[in-house]
PDB file of N, CA and C in Angstrom:
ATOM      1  N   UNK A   1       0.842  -1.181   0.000  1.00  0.00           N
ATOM      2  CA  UNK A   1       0.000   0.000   0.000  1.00  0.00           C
ATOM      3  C   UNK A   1       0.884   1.240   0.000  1.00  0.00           C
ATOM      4  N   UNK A   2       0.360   2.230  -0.571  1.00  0.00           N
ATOM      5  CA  UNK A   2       1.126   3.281  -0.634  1.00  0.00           C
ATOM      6  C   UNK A   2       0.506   4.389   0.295  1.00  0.00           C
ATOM      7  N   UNK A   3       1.118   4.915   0.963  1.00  0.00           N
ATOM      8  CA  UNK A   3       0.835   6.498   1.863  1.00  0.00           C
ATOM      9  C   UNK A   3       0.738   7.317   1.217  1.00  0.00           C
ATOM     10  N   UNK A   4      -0.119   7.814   0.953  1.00  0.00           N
ATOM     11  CA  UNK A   4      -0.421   9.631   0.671  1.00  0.00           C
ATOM     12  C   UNK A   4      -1.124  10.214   1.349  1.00  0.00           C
ATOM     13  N   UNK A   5      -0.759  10.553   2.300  1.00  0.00           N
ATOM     14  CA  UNK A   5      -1.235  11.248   3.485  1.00  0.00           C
ATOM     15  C   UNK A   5      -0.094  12.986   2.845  1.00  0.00           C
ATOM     16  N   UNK A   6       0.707  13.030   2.934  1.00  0.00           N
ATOM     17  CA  UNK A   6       1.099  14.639   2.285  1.00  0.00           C
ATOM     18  C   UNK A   6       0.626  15.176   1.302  1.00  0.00           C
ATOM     19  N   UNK A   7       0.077  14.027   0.105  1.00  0.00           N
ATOM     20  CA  UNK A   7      -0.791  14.237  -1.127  1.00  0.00           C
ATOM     21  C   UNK A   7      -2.108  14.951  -0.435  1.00  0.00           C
ATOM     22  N   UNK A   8      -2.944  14.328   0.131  1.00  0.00           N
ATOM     23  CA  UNK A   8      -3.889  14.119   0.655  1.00  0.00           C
ATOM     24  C   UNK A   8      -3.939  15.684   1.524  1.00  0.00           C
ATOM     25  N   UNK A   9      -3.140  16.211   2.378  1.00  0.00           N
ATOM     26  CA  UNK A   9      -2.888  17.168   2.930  1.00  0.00           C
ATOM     27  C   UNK A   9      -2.490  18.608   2.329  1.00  0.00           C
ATOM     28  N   UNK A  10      -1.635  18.465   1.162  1.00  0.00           N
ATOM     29  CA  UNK A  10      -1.384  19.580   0.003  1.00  0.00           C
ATOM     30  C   UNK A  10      -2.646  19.841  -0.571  1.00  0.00           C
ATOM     31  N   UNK A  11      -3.669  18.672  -0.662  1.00  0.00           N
ATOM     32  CA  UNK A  11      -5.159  18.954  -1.613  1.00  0.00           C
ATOM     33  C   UNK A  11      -5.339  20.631  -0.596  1.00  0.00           C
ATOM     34  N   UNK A  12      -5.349  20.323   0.587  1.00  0.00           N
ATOM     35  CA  UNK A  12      -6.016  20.777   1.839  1.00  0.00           C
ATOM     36  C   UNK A  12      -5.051  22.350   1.861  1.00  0.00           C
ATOM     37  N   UNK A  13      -3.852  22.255   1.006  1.00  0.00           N
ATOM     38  CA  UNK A  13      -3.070  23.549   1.455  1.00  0.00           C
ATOM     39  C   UNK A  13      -2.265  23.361   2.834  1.00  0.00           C
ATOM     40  N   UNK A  14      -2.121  22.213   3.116  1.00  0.00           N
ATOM     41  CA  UNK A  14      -1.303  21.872   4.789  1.00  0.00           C
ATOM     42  C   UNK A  14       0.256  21.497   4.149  1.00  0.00           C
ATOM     43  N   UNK A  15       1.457  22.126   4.849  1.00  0.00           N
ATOM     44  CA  UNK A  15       2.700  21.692   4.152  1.00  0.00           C
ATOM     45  C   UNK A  15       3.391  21.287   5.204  1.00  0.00           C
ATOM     46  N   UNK A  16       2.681  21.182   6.835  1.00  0.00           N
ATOM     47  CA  UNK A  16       3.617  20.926   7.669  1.00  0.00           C
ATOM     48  C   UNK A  16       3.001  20.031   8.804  1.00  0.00           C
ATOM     49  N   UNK A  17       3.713  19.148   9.610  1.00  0.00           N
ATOM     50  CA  UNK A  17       3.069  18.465  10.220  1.00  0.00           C
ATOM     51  C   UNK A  17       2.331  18.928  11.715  1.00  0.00           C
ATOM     52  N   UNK A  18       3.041  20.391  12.140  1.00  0.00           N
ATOM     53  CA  UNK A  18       1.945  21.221  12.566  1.00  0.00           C
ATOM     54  C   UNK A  18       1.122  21.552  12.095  1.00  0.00           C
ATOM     55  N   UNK A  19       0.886  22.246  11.204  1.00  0.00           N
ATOM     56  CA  UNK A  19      -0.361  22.264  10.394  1.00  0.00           C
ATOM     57  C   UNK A  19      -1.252  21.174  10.613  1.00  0.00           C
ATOM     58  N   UNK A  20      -0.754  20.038   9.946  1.00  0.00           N
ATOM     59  CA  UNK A  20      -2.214  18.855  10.198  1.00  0.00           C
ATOM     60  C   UNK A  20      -2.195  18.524  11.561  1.00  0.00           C
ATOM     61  N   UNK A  21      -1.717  18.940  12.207  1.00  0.00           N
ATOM     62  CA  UNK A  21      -1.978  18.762  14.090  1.00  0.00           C
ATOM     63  C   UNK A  21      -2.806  19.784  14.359  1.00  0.00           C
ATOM     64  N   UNK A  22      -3.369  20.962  13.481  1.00  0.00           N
ATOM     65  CA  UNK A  22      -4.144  21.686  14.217  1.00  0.00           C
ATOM     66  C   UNK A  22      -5.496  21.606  13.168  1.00  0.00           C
ATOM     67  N   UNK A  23      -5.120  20.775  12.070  1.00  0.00           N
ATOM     68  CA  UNK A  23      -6.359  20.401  11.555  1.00  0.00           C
ATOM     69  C   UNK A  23      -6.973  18.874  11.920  1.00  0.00           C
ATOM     70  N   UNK A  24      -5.874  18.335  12.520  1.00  0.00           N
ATOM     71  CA  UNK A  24      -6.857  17.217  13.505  1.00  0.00           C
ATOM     72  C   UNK A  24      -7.512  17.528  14.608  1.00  0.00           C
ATOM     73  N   UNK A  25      -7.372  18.242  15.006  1.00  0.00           N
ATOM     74  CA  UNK A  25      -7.176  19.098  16.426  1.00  0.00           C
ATOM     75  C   UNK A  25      -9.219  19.832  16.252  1.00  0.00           C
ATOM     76  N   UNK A  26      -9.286  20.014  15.037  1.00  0.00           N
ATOM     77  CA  UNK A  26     -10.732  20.739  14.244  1.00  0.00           C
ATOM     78  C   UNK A  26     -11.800  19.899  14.892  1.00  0.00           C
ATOM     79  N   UNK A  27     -11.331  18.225  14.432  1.00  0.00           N
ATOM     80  CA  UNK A  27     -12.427  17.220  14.495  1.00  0.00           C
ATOM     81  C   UNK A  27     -12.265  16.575  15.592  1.00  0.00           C
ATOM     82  N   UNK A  28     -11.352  16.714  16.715  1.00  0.00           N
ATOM     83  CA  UNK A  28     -11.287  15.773  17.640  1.00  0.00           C
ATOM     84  C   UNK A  28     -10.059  15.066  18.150  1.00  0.00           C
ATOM     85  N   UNK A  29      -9.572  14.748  17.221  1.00  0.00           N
ATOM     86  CA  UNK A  29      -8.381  13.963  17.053  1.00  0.00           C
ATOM     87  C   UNK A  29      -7.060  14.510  17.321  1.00  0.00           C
ATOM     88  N   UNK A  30      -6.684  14.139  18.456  1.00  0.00           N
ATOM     89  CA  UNK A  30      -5.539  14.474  19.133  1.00  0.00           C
ATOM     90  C   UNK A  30      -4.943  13.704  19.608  1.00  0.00           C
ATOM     91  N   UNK A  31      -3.907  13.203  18.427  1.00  0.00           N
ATOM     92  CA  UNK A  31      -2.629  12.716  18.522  1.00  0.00           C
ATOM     93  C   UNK A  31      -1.241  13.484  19.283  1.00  0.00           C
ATOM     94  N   UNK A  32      -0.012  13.082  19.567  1.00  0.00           N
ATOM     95  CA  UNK A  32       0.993  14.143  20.113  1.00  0.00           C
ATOM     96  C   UNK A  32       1.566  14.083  18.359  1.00  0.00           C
ATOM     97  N   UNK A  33       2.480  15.181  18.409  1.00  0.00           N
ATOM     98  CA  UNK A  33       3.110  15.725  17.083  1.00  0.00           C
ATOM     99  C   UNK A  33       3.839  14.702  17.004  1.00  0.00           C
ATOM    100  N   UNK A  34       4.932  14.089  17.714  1.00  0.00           N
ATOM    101  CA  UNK A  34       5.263  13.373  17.368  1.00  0.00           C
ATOM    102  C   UNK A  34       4.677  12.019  16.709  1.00  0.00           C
ATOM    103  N   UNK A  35       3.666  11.582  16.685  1.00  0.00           N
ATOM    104  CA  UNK A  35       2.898  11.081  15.824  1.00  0.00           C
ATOM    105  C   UNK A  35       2.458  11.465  15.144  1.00  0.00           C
ATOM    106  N   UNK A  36       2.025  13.180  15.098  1.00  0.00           N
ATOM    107  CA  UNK A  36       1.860  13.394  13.440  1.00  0.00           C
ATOM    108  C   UNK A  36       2.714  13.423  12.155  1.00  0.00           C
ATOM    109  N   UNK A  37       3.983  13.630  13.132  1.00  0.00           N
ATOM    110  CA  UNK A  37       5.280  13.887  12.287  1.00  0.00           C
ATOM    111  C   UNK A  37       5.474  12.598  12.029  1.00  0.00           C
ATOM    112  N   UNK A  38       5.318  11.731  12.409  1.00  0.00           N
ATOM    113  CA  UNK A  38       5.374   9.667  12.217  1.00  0.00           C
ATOM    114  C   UNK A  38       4.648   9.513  11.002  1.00  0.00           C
ATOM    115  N   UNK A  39       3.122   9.861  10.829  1.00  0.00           N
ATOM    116  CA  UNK A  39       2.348   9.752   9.629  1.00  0.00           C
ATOM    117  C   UNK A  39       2.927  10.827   9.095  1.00  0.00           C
ATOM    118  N   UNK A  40       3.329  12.067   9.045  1.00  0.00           N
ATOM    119  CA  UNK A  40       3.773  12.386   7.654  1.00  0.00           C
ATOM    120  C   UNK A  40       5.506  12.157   6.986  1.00  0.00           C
ATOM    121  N   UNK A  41       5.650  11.545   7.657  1.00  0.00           N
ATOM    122  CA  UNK A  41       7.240  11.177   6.913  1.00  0.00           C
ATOM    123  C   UNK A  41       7.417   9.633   6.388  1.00  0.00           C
ATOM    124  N   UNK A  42       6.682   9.170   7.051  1.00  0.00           N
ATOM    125  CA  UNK A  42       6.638   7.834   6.396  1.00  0.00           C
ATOM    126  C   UNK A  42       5.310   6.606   6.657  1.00  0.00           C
ATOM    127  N   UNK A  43       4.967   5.452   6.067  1.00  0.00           N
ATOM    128  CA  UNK A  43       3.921   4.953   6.027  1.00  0.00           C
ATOM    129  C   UNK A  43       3.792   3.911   7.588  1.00  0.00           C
ATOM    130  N   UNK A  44       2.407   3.924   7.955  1.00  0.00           N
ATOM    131  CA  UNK A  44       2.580   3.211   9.291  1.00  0.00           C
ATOM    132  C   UNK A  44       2.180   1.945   8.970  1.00  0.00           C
ATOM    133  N   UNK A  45       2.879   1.585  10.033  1.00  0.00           N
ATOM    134  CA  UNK A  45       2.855   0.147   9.985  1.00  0.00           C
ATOM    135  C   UNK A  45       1.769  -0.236  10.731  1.00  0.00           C
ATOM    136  N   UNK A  46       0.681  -0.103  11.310  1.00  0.00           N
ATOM    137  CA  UNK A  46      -0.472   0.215  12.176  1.00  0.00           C
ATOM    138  C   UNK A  46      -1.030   1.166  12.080  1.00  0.00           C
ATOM    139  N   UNK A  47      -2.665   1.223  11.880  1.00  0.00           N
ATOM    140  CA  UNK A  47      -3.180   2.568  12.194  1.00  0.00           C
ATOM    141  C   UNK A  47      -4.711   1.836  12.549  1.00  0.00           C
ATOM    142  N   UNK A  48      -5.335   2.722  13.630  1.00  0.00           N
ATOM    143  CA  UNK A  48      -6.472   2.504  14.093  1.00  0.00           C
ATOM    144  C   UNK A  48      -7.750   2.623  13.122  1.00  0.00           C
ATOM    145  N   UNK A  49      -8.917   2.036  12.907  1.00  0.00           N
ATOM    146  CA  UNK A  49      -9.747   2.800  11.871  1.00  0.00           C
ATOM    147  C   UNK A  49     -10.528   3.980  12.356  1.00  0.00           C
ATOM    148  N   UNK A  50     -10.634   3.871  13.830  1.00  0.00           N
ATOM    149  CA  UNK A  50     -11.353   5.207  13.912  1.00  0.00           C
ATOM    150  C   UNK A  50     -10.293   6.577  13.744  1.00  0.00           C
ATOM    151  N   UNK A  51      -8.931   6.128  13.839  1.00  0.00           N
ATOM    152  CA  UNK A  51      -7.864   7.128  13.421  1.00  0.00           C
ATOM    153  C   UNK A  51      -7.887   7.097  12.224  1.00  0.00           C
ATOM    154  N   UNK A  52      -7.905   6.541  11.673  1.00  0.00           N
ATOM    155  CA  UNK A  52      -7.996   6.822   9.738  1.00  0.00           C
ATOM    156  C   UNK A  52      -9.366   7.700   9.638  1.00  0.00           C
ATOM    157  N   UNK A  53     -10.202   7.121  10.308  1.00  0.00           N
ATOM    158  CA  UNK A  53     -11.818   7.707  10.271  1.00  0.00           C
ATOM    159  C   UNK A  53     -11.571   9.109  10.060  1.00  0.00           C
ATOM    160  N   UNK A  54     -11.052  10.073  11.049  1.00  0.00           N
ATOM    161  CA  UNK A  54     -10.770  11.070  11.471  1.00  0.00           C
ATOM    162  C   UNK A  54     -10.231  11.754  11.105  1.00  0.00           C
ATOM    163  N   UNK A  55      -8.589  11.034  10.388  1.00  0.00           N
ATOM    164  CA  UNK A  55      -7.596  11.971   9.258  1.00  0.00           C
ATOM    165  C   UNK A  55      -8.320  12.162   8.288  1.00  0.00           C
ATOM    166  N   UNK A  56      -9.468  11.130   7.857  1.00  0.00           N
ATOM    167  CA  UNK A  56     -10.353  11.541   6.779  1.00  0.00           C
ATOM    168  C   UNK A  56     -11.200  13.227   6.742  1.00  0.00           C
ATOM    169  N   UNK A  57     -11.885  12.687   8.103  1.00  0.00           N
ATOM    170  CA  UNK A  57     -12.223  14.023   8.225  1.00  0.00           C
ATOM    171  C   UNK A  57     -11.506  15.111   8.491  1.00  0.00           C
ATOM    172  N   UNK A  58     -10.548  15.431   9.004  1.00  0.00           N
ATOM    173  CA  UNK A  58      -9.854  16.561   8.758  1.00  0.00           C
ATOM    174  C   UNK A  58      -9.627  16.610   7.722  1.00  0.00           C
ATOM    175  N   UNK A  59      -8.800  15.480   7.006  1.00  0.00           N
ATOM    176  CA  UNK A  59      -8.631  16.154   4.992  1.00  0.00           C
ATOM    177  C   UNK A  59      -9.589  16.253   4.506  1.00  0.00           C
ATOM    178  N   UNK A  60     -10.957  15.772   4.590  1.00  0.00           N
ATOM    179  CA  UNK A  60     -11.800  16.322   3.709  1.00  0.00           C
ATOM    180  C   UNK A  60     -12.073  15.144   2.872  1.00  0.00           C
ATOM    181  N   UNK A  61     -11.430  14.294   2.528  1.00  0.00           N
ATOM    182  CA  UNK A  61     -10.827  13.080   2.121  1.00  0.00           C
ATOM    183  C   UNK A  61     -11.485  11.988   2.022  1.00  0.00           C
ATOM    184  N   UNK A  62     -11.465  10.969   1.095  1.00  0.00           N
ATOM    185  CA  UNK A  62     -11.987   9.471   1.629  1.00  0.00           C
ATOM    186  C   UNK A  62     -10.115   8.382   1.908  1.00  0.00           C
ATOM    187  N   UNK A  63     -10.604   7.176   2.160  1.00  0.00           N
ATOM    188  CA  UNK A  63      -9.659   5.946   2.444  1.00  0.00           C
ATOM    189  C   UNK A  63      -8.583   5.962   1.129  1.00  0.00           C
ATOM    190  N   UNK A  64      -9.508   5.895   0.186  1.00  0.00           N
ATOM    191  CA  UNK A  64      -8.822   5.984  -1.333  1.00  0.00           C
ATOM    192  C   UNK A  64      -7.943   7.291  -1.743  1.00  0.00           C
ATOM    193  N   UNK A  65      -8.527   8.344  -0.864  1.00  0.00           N
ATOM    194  CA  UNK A  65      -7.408   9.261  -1.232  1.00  0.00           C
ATOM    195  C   UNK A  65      -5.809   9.199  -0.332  1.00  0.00           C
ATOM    196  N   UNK A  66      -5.948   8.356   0.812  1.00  0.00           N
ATOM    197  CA  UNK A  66      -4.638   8.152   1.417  1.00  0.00           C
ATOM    198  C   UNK A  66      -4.295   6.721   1.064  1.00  0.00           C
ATOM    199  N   UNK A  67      -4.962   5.621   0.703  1.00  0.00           N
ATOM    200  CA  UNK A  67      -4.143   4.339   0.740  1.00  0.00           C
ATOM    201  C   UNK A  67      -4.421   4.075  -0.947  1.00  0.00           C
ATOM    202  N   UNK A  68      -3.577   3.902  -1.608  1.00  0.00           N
ATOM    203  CA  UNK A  68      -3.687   3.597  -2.852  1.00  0.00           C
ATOM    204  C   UNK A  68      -2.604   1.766  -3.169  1.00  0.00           C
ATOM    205  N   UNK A  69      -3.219   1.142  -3.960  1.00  0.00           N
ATOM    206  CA  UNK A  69      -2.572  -0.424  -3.717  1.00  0.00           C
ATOM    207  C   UNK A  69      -1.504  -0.480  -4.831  1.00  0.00           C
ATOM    208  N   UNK A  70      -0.630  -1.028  -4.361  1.00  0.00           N
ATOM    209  CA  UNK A  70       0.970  -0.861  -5.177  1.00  0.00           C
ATOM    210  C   UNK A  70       0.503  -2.933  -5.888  1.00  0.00           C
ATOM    211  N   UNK A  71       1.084  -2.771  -6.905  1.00  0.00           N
ATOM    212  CA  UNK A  71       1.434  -3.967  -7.103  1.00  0.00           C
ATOM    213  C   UNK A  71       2.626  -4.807  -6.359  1.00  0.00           C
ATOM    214  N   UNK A  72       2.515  -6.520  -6.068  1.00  0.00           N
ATOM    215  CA  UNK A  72       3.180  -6.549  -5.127  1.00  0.00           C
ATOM    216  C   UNK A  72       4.205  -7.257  -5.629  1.00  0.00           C
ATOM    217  N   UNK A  73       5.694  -7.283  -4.992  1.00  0.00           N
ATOM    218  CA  UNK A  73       6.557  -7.306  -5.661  1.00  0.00           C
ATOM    219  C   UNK A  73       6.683  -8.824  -6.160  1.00  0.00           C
ATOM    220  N   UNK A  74       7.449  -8.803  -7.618  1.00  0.00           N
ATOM    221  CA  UNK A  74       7.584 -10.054  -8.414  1.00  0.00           C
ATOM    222  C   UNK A  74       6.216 -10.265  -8.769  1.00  0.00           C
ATOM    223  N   UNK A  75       5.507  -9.250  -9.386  1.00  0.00           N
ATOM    224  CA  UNK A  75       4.075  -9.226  -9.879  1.00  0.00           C
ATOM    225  C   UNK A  75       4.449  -9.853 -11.148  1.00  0.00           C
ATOM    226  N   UNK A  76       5.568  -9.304 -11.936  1.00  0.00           N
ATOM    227  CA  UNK A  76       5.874  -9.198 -13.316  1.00  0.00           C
ATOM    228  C   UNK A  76       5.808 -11.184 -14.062  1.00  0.00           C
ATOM    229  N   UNK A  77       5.838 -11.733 -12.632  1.00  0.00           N
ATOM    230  CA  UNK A  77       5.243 -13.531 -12.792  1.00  0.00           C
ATOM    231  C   UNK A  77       4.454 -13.807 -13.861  1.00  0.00           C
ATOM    232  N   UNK A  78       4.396 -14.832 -14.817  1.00  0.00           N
ATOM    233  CA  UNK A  78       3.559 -15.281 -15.419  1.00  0.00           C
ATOM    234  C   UNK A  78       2.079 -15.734 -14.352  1.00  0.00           C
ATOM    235  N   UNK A  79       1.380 -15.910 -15.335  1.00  0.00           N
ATOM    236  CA  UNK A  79      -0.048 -16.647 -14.645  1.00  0.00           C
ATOM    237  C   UNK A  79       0.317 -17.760 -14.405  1.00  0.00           C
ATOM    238  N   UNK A  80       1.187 -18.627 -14.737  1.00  0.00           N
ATOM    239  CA  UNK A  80       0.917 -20.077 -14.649  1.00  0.00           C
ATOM    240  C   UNK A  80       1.853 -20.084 -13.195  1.00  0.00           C
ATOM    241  N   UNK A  81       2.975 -19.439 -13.093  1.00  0.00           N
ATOM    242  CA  UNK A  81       3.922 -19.536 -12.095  1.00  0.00           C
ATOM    243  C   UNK A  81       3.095 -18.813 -11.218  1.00  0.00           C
ATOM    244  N   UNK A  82       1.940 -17.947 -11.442  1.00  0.00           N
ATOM    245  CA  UNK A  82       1.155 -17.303  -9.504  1.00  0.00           C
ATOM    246  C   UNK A  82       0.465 -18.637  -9.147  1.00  0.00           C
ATOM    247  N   UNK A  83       0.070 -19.124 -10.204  1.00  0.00           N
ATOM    248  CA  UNK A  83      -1.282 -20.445  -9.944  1.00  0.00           C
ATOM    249  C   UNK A  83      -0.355 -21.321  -9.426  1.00  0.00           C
ATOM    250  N   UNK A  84       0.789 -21.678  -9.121  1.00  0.00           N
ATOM    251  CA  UNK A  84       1.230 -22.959  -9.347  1.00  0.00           C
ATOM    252  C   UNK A  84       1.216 -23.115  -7.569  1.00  0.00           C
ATOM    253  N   UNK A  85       1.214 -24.457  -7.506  1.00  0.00           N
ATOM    254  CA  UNK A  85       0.676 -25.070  -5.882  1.00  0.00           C
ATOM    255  C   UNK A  85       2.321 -25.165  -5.347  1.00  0.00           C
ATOM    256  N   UNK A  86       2.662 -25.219  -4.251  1.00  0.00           N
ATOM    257  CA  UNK A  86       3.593 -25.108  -3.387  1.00  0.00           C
ATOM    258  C   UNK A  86       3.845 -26.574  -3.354  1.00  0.00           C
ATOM    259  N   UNK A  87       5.531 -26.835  -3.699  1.00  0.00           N
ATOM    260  CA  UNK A  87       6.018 -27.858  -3.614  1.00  0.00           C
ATOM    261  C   UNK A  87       5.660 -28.760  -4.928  1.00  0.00           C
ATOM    262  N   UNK A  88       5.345 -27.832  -6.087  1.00  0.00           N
ATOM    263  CA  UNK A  88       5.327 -28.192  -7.340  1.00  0.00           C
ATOM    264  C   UNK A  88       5.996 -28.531  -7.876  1.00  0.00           C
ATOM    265  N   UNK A  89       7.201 -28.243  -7.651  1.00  0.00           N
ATOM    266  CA  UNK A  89       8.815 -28.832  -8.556  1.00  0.00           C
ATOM    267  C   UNK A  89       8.906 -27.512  -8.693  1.00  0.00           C
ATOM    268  N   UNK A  90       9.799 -26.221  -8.635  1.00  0.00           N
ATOM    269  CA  UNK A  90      10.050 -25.178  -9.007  1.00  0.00           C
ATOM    270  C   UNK A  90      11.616 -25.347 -10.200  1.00  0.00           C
ATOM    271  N   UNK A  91      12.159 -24.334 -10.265  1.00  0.00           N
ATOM    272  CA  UNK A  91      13.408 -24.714 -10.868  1.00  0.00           C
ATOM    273  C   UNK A  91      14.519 -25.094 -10.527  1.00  0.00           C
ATOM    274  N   UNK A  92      14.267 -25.137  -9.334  1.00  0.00           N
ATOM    275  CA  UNK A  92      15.175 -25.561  -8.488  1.00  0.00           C
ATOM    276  C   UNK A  92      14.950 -27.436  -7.690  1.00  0.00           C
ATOM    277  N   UNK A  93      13.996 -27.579  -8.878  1.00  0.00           N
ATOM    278  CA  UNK A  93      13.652 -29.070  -8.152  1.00  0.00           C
ATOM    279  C   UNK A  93      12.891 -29.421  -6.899  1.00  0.00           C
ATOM    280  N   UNK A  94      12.968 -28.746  -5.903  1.00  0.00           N
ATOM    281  CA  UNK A  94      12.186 -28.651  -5.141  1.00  0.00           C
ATOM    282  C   UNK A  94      10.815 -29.735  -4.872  1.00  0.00           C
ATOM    283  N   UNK A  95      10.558 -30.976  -4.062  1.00  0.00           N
ATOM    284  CA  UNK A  95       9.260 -31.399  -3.875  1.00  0.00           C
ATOM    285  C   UNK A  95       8.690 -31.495  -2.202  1.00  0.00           C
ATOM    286  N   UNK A  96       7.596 -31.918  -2.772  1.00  0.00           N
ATOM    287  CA  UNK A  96       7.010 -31.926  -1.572  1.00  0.00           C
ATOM    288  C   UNK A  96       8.091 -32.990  -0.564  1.00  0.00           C
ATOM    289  N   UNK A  97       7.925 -32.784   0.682  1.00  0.00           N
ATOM    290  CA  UNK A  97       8.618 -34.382   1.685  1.00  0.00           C
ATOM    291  C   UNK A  97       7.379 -35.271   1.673  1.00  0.00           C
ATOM    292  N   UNK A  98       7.994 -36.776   1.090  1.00  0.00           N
ATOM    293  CA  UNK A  98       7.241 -37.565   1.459  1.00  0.00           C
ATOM    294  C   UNK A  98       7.134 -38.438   2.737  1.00  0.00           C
ATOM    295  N   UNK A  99       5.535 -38.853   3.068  1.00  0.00           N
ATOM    296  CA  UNK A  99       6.388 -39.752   3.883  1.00  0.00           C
ATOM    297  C   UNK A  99       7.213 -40.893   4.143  1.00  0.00           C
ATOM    298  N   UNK A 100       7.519 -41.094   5.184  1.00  0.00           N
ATOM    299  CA  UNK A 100       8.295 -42.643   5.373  1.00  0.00           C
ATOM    300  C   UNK A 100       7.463 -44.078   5.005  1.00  0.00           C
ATOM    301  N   UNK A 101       7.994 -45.092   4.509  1.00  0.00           N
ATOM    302  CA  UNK A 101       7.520 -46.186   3.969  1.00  0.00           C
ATOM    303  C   UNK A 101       7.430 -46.763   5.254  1.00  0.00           C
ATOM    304  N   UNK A 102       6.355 -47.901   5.755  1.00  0.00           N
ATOM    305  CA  UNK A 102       6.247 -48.388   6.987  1.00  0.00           C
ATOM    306  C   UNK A 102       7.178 -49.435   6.983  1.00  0.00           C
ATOM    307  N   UNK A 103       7.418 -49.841   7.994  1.00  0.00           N
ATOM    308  CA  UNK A 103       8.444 -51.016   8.090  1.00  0.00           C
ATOM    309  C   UNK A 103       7.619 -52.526   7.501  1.00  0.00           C
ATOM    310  N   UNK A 104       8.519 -53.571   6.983  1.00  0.00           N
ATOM    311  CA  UNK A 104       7.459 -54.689   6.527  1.00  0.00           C
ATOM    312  C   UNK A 104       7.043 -55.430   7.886  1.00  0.00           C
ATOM    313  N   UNK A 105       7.238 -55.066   8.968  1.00  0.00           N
ATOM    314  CA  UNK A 105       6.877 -55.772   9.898  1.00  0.00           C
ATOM    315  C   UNK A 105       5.078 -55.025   9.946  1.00  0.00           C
ATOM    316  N   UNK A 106       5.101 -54.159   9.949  1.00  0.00           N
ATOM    317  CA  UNK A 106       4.189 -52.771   9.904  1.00  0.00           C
ATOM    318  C   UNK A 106       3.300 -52.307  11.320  1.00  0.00           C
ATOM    319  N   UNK A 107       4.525 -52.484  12.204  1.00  0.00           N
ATOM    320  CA  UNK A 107       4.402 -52.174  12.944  1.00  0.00           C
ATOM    321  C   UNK A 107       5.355 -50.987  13.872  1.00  0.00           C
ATOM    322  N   UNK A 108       4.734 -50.048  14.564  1.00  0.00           N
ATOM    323  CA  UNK A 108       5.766 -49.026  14.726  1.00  0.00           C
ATOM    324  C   UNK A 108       6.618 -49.180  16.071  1.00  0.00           C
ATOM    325  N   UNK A 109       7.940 -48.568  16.215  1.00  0.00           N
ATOM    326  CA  UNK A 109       9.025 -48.900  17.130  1.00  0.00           C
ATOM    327  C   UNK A 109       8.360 -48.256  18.041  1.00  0.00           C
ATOM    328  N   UNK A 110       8.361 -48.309  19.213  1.00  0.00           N
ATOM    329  CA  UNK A 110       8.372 -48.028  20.487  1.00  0.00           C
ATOM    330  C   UNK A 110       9.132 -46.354  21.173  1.00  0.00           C
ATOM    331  N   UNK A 111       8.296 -45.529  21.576  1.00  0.00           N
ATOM    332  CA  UNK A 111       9.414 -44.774  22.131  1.00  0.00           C
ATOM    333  C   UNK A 111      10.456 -44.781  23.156  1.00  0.00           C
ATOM    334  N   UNK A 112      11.071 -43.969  22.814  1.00  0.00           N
ATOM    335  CA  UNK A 112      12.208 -43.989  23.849  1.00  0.00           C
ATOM    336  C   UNK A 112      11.691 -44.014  25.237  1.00  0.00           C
ATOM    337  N   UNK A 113      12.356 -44.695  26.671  1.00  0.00           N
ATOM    338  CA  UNK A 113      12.368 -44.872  28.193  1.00  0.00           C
ATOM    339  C   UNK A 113      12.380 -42.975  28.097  1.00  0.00           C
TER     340      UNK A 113
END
């Protein structure tokens, strides 16, 4: 996913992360700066939805104007190599583990004392 939360904030005329601390500040939402300055420098790795709820409303904004979906990496895959089942034989040979053949007695050893 991609962050545009500064996109999203320039719509608005905001260029600083004070700024959107006193336009969260409008609707409720009071974060410390140092968390605003967290969302605007880089993408979080967590965010609440009623906190997204809220940055919405201060930008003015919907979900789609801050999270936009990146293709994910090694997209550039054929179809047949996304479809293919795990432990298919890759190019590297790769198979599934099978299991063990039973003993011809077919009966199993005992655990250890």
């Amino acid at each position: 996913m991609k962050w545009n939360l500064r996109w999203a904030a320039a719509q608005r005329d905001i260029w600083r992360p004070s700024e959107l601390l006193a336009a969260f500040k409008e609707v409720g939402f009071e974060p410390s700066l140092s968390k605003v300055a967290q969302l605007w420098s880089k993408k979080p790795i967590s965010l609440r939805l009623d906190e997204l709820d809220k940055i919405c409303a201060a930008l003015d904004c919907t979900i789609a104007d801050l999270l936009e979906a990146e293709p994910l990496a090694g997209a550039g895959a054929s179809e047949h190599q996304a479809l293919k089942a795990v432990g298919d034989g890759g190019a590297d040979g790769a198979r599934r583990p099978t299991p063990r053949q039973r003993r011809a007695t077919g009966r199993r050893s005992l655990p250890p004392n």
